[in-house]
N, C-alpha and C. Protein backbone atom coordinates (compact mmCIF):
# COMPACT_ATOMS: atom_id res chain seq x y z
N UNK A 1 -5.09 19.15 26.72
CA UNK A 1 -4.39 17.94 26.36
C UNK A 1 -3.28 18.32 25.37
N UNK A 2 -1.92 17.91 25.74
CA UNK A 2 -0.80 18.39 24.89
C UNK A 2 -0.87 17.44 23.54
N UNK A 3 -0.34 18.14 22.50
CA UNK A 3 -0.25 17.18 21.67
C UNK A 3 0.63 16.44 21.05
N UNK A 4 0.93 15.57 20.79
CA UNK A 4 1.91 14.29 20.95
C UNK A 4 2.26 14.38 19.26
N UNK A 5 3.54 14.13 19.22
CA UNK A 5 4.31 14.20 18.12
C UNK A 5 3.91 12.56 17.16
N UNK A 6 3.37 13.13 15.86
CA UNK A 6 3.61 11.97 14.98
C UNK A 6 4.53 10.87 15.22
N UNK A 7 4.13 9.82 14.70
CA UNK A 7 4.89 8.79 14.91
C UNK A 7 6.33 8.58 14.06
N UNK A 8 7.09 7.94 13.80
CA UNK A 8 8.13 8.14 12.79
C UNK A 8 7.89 7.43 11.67
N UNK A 9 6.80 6.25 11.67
CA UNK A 9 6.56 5.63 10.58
C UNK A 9 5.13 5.88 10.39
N UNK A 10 4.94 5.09 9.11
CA UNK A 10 3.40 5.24 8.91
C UNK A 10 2.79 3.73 7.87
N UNK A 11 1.62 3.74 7.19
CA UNK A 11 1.29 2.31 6.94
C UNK A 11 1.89 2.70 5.28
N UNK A 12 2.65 1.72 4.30
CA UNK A 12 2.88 1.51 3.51
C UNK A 12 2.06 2.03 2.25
N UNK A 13 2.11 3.04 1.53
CA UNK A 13 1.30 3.43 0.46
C UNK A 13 1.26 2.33 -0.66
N UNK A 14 2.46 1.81 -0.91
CA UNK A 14 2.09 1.11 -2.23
C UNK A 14 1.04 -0.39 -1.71
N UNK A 15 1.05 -0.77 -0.67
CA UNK A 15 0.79 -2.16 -0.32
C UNK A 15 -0.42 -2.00 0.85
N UNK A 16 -0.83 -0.70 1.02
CA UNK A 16 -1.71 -0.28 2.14
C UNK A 16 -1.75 -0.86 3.06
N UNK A 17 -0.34 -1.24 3.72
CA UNK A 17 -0.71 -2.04 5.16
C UNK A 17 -0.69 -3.95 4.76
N UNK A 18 -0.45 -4.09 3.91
CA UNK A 18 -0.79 -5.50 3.32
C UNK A 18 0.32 -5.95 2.96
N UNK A 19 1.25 -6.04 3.46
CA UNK A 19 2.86 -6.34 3.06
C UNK A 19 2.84 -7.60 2.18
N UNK A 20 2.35 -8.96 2.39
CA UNK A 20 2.31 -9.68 1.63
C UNK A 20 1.27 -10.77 1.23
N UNK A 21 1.10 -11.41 0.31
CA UNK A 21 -0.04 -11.67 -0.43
C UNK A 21 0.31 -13.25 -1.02
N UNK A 22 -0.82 -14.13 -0.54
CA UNK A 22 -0.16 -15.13 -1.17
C UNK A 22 -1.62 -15.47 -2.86
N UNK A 23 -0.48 -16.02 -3.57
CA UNK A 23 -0.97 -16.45 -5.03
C UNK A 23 -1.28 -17.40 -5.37
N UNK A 24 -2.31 -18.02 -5.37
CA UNK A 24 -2.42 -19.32 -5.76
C UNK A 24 -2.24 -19.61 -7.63
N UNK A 25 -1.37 -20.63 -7.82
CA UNK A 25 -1.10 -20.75 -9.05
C UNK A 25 -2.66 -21.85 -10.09
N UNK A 26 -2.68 -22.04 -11.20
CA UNK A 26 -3.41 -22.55 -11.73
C UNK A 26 -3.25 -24.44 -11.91
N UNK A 27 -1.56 -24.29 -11.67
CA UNK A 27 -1.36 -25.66 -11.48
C UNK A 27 -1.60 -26.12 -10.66
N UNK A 28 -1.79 -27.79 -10.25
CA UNK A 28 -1.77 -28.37 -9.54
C UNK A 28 -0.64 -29.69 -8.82
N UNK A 29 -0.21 -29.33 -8.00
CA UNK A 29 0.69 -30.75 -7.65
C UNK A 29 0.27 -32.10 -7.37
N UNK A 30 1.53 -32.92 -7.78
CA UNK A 30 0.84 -34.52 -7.84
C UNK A 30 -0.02 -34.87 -6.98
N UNK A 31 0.20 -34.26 -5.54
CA UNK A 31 -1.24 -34.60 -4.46
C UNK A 31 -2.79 -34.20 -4.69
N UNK A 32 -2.36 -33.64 -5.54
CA UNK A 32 -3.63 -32.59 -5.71
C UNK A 32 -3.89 -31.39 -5.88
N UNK A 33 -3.33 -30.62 -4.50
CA UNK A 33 -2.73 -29.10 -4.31
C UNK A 33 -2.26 -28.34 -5.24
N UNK A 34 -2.71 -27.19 -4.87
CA UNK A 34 -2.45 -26.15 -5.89
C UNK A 34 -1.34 -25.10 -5.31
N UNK A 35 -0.31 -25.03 -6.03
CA UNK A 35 0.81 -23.85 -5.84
C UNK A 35 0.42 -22.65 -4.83
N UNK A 36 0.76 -22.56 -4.26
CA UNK A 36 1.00 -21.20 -3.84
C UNK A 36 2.35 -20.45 -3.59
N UNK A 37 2.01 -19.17 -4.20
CA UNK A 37 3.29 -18.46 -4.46
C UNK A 37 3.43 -17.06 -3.31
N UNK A 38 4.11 -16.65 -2.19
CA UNK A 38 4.24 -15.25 -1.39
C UNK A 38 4.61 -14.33 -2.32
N UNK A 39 4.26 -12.74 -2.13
CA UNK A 39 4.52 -12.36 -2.98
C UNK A 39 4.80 -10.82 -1.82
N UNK A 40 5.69 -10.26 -1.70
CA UNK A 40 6.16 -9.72 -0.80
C UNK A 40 6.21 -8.03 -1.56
N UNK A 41 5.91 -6.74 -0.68
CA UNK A 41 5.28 -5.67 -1.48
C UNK A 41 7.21 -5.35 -1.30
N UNK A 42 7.75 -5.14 -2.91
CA UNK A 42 9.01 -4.15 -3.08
C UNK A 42 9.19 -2.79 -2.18
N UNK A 43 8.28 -1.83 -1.76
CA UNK A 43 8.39 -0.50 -1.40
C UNK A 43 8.51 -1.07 -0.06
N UNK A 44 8.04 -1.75 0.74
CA UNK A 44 8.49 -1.88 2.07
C UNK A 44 8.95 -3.18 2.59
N UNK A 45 9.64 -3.98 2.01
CA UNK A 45 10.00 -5.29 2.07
C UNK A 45 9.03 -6.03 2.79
N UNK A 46 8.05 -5.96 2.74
CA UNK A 46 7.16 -7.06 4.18
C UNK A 46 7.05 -6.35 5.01
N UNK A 47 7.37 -5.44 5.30
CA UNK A 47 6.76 -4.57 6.85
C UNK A 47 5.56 -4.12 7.21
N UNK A 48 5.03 -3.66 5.85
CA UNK A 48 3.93 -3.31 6.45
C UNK A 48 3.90 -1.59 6.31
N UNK A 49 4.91 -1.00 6.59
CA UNK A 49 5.29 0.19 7.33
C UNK A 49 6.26 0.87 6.23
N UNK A 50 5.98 2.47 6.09
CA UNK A 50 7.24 2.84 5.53
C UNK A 50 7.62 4.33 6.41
N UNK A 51 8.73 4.71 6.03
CA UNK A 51 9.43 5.47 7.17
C UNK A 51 8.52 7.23 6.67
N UNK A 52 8.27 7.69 7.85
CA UNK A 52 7.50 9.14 7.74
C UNK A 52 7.89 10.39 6.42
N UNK A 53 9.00 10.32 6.07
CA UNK A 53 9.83 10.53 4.60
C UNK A 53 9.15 10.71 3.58
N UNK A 54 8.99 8.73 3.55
CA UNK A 54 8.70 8.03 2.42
C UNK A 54 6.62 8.75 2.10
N UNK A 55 6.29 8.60 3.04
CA UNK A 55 5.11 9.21 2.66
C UNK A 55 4.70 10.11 3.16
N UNK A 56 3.97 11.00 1.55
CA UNK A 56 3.64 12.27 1.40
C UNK A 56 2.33 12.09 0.82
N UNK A 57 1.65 13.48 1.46
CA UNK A 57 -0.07 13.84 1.36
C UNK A 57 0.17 14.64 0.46
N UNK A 58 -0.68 15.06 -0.38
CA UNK A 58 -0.60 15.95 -1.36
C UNK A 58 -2.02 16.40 -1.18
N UNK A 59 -2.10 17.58 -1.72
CA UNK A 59 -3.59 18.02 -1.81
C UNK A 59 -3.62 18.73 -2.86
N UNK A 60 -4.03 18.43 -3.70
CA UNK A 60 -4.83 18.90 -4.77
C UNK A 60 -6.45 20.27 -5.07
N UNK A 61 -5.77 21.25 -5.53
CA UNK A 61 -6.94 22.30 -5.55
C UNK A 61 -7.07 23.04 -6.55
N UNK A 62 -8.05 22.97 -7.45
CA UNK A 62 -8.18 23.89 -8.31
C UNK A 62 -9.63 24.29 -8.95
N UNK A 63 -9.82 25.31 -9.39
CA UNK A 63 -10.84 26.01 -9.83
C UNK A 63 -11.13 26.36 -11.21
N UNK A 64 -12.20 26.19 -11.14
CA UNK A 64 -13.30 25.84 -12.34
C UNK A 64 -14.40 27.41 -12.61
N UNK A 65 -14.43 28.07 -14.02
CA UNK A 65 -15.02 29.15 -13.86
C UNK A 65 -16.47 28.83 -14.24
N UNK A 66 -17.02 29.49 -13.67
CA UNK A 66 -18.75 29.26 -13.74
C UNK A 66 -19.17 29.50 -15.59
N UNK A 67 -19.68 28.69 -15.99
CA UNK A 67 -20.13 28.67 -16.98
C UNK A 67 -19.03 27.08 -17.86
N UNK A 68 -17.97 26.64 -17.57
CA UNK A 68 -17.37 25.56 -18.63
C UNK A 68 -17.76 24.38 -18.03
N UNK A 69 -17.35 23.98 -18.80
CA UNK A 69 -17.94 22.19 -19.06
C UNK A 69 -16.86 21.06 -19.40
N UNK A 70 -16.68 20.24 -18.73
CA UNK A 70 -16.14 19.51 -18.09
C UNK A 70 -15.57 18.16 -19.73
């Protein structure tokens, strides 16, 4: 099975896929109802998605000598 090239985008790091979020406020309007506010993630405007670029894996490795304490 050949293997197929990454995609060009990927899911949004700062907003994990969750582009936007609604807020309910503490007030209430004359009907009753309570505010709600959208609140849309800055790093990917609402998409959802950011471009293959934008996110990077890092890996982290390091070593510890036998005998220290943390």
């Amino acid at each position: 099975m050949p293997d197929r090239p990454a995609p060009n985008v990927r899911i949004c790091p700062t907003c994990d896929g969750f582009p936007v979020v609604a807020v309910t406020t503490g007030t209430r309007n004359p009907d009753g109802t309570r505010t709600t506010l959208p609140v849309v993630c800055p790093a990917c405007h609402g998409t959802g998605t950011a471009p293959r670029w934008l996110v990077t894996t890092t890996r982290v490795t390091s070593t510890v000598q036998a005998g220290a304490s943390c």
